[in-house]
C-alpha atoms as a PDB file:
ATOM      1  CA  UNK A   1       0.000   0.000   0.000  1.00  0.00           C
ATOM      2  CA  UNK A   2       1.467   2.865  -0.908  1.00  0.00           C
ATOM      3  CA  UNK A   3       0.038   6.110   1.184  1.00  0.00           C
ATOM      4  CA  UNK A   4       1.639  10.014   0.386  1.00  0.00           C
ATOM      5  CA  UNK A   5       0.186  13.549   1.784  1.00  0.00           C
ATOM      6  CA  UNK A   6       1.835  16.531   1.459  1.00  0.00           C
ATOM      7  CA  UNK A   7       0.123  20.039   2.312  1.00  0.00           C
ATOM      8  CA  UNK A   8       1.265  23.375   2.574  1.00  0.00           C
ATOM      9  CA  UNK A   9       1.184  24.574   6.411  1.00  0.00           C
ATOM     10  CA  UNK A  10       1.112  28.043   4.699  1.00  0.00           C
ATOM     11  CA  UNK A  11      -2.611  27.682   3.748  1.00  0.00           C
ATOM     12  CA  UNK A  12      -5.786  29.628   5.222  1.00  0.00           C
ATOM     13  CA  UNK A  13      -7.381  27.665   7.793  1.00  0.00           C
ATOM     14  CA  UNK A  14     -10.343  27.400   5.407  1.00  0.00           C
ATOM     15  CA  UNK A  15      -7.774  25.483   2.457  1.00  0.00           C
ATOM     16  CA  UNK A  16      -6.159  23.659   5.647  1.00  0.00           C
ATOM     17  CA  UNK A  17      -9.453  22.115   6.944  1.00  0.00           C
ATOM     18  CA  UNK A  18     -11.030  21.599   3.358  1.00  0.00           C
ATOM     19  CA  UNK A  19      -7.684  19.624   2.321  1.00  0.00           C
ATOM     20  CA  UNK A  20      -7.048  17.936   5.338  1.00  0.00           C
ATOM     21  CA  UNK A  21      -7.139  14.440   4.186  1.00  0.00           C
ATOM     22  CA  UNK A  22      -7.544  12.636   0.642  1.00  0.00           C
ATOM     23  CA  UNK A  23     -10.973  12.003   1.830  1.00  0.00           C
ATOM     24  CA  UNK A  24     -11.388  15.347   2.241  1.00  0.00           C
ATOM     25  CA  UNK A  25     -10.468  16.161  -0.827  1.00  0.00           C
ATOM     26  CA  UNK A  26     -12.333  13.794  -2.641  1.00  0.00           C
ATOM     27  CA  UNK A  27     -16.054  14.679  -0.827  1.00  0.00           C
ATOM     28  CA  UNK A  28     -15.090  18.278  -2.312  1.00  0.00           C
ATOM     29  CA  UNK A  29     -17.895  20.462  -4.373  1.00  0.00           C
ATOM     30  CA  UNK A  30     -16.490  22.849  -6.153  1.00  0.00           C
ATOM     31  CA  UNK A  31     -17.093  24.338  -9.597  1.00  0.00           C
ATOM     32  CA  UNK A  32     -16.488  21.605 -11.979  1.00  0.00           C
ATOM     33  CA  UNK A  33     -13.769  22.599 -14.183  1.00  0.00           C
ATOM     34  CA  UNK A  34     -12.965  19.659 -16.728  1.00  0.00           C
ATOM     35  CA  UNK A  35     -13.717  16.657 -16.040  1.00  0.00           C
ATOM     36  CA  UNK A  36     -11.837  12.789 -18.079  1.00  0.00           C
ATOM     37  CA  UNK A  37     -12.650   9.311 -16.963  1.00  0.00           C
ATOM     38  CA  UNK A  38     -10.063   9.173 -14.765  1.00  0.00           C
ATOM     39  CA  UNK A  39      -9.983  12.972 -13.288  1.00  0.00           C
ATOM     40  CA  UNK A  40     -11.680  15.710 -12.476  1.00  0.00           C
ATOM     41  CA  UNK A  41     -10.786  19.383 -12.129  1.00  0.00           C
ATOM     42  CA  UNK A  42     -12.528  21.924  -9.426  1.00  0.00           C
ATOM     43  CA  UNK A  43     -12.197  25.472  -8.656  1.00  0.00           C
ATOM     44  CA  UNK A  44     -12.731  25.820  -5.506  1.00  0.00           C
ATOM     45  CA  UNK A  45     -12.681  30.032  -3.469  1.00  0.00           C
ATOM     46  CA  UNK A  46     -11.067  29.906  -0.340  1.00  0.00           C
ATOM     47  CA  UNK A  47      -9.390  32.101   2.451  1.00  0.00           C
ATOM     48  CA  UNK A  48      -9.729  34.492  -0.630  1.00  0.00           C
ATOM     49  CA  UNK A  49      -7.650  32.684  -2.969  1.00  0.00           C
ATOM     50  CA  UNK A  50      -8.563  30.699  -5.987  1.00  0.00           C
ATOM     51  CA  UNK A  51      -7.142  26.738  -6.006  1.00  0.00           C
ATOM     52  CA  UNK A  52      -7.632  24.338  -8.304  1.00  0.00           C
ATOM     53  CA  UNK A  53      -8.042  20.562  -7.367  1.00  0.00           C
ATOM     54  CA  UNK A  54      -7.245  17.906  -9.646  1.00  0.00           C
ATOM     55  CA  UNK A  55      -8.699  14.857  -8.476  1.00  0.00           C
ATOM     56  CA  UNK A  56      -7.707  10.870 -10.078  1.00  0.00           C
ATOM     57  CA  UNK A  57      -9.813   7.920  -9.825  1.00  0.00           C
ATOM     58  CA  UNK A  58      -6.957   5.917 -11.026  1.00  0.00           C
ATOM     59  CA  UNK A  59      -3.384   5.919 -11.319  1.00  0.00           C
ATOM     60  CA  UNK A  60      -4.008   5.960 -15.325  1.00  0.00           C
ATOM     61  CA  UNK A  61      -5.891   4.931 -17.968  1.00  0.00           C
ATOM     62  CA  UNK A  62      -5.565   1.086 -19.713  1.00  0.00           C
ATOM     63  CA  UNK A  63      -1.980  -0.868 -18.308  1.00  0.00           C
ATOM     64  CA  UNK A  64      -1.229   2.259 -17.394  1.00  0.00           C
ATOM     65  CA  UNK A  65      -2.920   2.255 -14.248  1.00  0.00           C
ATOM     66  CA  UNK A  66      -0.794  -1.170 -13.183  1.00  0.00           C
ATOM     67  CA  UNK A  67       2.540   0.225 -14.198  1.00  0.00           C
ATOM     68  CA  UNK A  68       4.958   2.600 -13.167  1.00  0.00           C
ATOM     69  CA  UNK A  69       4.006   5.656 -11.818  1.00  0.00           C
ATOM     70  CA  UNK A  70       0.692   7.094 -11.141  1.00  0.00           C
ATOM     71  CA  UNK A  71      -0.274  10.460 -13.408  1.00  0.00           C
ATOM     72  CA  UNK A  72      -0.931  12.064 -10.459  1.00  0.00           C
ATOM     73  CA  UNK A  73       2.429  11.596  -9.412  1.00  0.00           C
ATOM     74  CA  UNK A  74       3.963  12.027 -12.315  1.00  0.00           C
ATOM     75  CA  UNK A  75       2.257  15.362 -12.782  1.00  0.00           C
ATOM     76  CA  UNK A  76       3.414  16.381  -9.671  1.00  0.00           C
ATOM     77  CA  UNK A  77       6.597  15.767 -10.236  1.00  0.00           C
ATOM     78  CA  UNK A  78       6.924  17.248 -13.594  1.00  0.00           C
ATOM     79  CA  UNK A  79       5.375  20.452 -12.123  1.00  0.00           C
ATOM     80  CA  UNK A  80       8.525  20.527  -9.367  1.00  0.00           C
ATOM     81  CA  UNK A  81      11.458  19.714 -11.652  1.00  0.00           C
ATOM     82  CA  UNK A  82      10.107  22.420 -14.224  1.00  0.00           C
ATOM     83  CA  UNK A  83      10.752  25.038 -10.845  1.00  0.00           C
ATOM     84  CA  UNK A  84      13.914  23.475 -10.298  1.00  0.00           C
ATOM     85  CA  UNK A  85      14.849  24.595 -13.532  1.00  0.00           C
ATOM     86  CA  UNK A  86      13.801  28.072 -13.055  1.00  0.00           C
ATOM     87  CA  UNK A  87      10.050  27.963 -15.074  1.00  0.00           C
ATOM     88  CA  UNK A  88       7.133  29.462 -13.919  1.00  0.00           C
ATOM     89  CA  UNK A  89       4.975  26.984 -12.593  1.00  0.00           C
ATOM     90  CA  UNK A  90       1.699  27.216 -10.536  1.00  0.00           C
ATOM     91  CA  UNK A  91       2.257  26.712  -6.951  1.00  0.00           C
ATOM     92  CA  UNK A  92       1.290  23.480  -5.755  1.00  0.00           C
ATOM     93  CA  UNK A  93      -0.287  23.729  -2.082  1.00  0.00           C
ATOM     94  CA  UNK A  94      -1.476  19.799  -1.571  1.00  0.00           C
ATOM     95  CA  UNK A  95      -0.024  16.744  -3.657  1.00  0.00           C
ATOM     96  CA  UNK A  96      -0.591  12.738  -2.529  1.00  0.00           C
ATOM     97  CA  UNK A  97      -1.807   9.365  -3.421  1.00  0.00           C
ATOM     98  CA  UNK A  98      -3.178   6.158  -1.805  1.00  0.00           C
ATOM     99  CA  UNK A  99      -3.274   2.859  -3.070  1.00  0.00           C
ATOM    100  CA  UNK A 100      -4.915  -0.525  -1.692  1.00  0.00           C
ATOM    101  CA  UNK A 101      -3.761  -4.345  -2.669  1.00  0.00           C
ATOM    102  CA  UNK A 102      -5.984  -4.414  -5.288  1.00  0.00           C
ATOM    103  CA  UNK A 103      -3.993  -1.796  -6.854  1.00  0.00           C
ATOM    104  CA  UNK A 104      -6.170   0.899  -6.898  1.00  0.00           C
ATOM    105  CA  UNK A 105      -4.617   3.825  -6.656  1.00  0.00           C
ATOM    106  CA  UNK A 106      -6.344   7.598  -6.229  1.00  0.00           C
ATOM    107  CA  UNK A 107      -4.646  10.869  -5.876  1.00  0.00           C
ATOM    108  CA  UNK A 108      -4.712  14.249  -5.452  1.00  0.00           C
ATOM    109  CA  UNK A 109      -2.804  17.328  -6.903  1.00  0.00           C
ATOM    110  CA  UNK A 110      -4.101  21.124  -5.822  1.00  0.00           C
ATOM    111  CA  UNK A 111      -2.591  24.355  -7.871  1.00  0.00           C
ATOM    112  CA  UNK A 112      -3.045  27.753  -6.311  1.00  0.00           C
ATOM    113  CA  UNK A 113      -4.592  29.543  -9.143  1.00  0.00           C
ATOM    114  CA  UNK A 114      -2.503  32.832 -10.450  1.00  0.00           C
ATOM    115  CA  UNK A 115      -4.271  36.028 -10.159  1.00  0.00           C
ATOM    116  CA  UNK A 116      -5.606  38.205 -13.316  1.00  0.00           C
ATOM    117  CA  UNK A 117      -3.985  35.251 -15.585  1.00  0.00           C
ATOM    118  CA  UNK A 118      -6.034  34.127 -19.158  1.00  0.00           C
ATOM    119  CA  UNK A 119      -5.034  30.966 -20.959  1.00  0.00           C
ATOM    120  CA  UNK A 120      -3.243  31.765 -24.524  1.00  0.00           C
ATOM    121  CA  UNK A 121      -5.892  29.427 -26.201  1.00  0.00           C
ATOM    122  CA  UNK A 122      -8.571  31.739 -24.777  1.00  0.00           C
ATOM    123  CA  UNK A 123      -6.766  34.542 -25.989  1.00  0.00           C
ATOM    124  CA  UNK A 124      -6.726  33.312 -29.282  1.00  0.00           C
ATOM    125  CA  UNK A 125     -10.004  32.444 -29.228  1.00  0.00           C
ATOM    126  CA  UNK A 126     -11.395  35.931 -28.319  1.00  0.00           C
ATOM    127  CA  UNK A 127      -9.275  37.288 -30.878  1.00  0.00           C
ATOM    128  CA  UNK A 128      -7.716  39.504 -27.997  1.00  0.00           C
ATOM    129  CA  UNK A 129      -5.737  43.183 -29.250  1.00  0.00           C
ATOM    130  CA  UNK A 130      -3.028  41.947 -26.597  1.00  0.00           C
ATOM    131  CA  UNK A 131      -2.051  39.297 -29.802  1.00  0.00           C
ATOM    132  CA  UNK A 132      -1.690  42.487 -31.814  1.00  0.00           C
ATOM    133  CA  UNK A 133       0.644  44.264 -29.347  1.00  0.00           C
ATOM    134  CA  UNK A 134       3.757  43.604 -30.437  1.00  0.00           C
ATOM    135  CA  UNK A 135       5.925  44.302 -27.241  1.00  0.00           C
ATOM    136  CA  UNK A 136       3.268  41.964 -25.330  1.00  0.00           C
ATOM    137  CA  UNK A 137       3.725  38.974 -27.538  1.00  0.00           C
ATOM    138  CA  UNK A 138       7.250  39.363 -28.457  1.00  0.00           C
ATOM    139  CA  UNK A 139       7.827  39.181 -24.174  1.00  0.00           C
ATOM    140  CA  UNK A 140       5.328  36.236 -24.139  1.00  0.00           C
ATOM    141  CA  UNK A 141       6.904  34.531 -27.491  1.00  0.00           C
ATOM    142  CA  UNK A 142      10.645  34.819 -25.457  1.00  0.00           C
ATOM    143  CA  UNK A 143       9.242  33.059 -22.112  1.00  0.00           C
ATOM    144  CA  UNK A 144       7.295  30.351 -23.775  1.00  0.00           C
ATOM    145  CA  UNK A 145      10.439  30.156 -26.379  1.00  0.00           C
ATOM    146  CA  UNK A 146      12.353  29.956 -23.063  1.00  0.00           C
ATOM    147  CA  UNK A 147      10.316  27.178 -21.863  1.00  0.00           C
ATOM    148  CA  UNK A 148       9.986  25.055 -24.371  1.00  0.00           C
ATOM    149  CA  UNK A 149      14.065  25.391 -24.929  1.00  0.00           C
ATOM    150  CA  UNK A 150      14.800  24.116 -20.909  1.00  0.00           C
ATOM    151  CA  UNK A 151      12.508  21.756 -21.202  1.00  0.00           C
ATOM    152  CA  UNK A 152      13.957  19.784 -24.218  1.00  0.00           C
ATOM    153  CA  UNK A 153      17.582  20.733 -22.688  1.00  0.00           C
ATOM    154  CA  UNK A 154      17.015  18.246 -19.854  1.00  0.00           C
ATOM    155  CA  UNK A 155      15.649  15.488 -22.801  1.00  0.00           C
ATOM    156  CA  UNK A 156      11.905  16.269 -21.309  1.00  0.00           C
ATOM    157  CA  UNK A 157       8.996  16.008 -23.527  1.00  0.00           C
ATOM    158  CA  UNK A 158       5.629  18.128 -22.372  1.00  0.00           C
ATOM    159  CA  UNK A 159       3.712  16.110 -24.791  1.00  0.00           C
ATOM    160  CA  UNK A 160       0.281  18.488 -24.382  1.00  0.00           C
ATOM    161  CA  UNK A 161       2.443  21.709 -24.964  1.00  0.00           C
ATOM    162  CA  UNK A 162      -0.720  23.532 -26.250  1.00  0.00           C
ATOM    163  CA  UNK A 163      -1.538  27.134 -26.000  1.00  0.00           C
ATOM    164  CA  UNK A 164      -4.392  26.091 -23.285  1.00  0.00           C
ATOM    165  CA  UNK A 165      -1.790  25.024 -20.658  1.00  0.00           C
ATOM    166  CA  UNK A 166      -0.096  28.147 -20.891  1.00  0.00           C
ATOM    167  CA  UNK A 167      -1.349  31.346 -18.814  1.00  0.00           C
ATOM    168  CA  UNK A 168      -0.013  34.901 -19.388  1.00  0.00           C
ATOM    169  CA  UNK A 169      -0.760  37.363 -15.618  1.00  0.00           C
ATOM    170  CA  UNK A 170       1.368  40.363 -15.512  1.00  0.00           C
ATOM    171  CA  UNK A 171       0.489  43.680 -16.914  1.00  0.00           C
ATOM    172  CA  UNK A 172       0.963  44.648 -20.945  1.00  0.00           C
ATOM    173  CA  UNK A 173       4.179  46.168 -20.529  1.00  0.00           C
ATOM    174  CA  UNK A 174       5.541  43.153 -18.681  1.00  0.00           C
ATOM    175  CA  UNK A 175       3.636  39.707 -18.788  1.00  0.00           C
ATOM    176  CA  UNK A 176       4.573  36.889 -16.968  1.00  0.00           C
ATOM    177  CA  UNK A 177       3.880  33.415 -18.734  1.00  0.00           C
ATOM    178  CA  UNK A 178       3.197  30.655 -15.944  1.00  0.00           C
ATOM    179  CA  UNK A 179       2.711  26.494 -17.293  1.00  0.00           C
ATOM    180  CA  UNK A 180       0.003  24.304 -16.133  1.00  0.00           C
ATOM    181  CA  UNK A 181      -0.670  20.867 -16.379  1.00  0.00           C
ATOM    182  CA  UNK A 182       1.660  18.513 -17.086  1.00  0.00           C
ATOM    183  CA  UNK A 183       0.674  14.673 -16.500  1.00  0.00           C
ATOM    184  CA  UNK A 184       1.683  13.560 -19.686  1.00  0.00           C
ATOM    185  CA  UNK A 185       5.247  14.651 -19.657  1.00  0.00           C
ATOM    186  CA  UNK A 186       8.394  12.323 -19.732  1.00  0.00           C
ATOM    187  CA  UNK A 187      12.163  12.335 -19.953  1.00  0.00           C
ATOM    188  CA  UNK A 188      12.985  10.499 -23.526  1.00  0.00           C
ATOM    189  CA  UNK A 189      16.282   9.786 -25.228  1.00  0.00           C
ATOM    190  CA  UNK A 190      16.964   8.227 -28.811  1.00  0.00           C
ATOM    191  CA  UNK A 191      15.537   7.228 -30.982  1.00  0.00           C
ATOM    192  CA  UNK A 192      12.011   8.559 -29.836  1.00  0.00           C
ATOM    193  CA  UNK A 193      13.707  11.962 -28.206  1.00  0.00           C
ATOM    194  CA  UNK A 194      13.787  14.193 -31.867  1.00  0.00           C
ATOM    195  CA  UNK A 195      10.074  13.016 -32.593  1.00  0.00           C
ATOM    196  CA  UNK A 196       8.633  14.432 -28.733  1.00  0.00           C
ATOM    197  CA  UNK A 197      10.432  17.019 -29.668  1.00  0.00           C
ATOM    198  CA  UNK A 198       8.846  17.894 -32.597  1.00  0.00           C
ATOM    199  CA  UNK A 199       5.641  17.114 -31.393  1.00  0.00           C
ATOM    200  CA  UNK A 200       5.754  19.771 -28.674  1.00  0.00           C
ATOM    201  CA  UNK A 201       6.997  22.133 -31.113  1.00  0.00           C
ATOM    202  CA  UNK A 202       3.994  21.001 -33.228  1.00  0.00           C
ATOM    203  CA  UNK A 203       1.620  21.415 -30.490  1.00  0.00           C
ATOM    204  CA  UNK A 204       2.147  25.057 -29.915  1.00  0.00           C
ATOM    205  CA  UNK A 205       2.242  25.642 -33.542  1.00  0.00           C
ATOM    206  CA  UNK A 206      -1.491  24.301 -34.154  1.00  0.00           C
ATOM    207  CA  UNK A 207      -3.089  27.623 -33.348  1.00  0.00           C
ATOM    208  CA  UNK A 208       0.312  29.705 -33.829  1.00  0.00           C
ATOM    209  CA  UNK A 209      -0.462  28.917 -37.806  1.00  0.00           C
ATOM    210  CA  UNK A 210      -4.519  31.055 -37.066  1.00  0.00           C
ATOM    211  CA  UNK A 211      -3.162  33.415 -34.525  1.00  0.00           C
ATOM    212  CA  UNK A 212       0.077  34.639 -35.467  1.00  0.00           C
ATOM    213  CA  UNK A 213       1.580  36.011 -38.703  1.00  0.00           C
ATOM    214  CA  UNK A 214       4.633  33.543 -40.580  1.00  0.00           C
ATOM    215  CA  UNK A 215       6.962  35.286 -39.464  1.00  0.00           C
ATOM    216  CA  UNK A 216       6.089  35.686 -35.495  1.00  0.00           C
ATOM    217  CA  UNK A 217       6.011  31.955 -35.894  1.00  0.00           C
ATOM    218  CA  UNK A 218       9.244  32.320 -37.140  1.00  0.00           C
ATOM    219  CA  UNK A 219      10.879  34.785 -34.158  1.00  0.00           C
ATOM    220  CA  UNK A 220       9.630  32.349 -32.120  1.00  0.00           C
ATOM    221  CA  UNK A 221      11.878  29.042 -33.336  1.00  0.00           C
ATOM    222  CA  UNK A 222      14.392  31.868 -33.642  1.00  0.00           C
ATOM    223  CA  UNK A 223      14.189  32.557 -30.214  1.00  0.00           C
ATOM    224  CA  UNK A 224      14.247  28.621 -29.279  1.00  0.00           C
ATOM    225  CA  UNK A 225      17.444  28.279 -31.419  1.00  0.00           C
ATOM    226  CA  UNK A 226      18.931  31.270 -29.869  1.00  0.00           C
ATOM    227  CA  UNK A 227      19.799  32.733 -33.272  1.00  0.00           C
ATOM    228  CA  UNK A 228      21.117  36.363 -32.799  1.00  0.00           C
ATOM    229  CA  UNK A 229      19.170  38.916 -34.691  1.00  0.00           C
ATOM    230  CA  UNK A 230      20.133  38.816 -38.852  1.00  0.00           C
ATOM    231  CA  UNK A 231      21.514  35.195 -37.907  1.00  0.00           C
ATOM    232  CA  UNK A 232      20.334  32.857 -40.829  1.00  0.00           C
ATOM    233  CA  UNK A 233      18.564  29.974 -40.519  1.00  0.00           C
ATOM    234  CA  UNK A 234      20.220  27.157 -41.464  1.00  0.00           C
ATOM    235  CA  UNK A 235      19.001  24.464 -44.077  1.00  0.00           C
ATOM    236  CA  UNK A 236      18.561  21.876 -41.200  1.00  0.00           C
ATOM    237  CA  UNK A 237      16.592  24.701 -39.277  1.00  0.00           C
ATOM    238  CA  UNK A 238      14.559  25.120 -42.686  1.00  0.00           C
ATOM    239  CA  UNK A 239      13.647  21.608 -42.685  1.00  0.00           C
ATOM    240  CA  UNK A 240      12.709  21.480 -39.047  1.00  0.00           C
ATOM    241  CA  UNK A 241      10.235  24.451 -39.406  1.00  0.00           C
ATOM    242  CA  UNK A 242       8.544  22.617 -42.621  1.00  0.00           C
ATOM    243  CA  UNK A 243       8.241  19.740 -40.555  1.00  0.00           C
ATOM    244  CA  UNK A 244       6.758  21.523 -37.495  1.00  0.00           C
ATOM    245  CA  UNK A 245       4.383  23.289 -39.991  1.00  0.00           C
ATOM    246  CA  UNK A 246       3.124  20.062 -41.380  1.00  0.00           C
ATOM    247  CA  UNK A 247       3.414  17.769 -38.222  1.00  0.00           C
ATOM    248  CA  UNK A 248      -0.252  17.203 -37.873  1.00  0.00           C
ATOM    249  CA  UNK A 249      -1.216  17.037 -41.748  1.00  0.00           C
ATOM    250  CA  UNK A 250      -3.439  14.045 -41.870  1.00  0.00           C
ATOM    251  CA  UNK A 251      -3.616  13.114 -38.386  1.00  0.00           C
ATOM    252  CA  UNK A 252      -6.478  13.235 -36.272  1.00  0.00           C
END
């Protein structure tokens, strides 16, 4: 049996007694969020702060669930090593897991939320003037650029590195880009570590292409690359971007 529980001694006394215990937790009623058949997402106002609680009903979904580590636990642990490395994260507050002989194994994960922050997928989708601002996304394009780079440094893959998991906060003359959600993400190495790579690059790309011109697309594998400004791409660099541009032709 394998029983973890970590909380934050920092909370309110309203988060502390509402996340006392996994069974807490799970006997919650908050705004439903999102909701998978293995998980479930709240918002949840307390102690005047926002938190969101990820709940799993499982440790993951088909073999999954009977090997390795749980995605609650892996999400966690993504979500620390990507603030060892210096990324914005969102803070976690409560993280654990139980599991009985029968190998069912449930967990919890719970995210203070960040204040005045909007997803860049519902950015997109309002059409927002802040995409038009070109200080505002050239500072967001860097930090995601940023991101993305560190990540694949350390041979990590996000594999959902879409423009939903990524809020912007800050102010327009100085956002701050903060990642979310993360249970998918793994450290890879040849020959399947250039293809995750590509696929995260891909991911961001598939509303890039409607929302951004070619060549802010462009800045922004630039940026990732590190090129200096006038610095040509190279023809390996060309190929790259034609592959990122195409990654998801034909696939569902």
């Amino acid at each position: 049996m394998i029983n973890e529980w970590w909380i934050d001694d920092g909370l309110g006394p309203e988060a502390q007694a509402a996340f006392a215990s996994l069974e807490h937790c799970f006997q919650s009623t908050g705004d439903v969020v999102s909701a998978s058949g293995i998980s479930e997402v709240q918002r949840l106002q307390l102690d005047g702060k926002t938190y969101y609680l990820k709940l799993y009903f499982e440790a993951g979904a088909r073999l999954n669930k009977y090997l390795g580590k749980s995605k609650v636990r892996r999400e966690w642990e993504n979500l620390l090593a990507f603030k060892r490395w210096g990324l914005s994260v969102a803070k976690i507050v409560v993280r654990g897991e139980q599991s009985t002989k029968w190998l069912q194994r449930r967990g919890v994960l719970i995210t203070e939320g960040v204040d005045d922050s909007v997803d860049l997928a519902e950015l997109a989708r309002q059409s927002s003037p802040l995409l038009k601002q070109p200080d505002w996304l050239f500072c967001v394009i860097e930090q995601v650029a940023q991101a993305a780079r560190v990540m694949h440094q350390h041979r990590f893959a996000h594999n959902d590195l879409k423009w939903r998991n990524i809020l912007v906060s800050g102010t327009e003359d100085s956002p701050v880009v903060t990642l979310i959600d993360c249970p998918s993400g793994r450290y890879w190495s040849w020959p399947f570590w250039e293809y995750r790579r590509m696929k995260d690059l891909a991911c961001l790309d598939t509303i890039a292409k409607h929302a951004l011109t070619k060549d802010q697309r462009v800045r922004f594998m630039r940026r990732y690359w590190q090129l200096s400004d006038g610095e040509p791409l190279s023809k390996l660099q060309q190929r790259k971007l034609k592959r990122i541009a195409s990654f998801f032709s034909g696939k569902k």
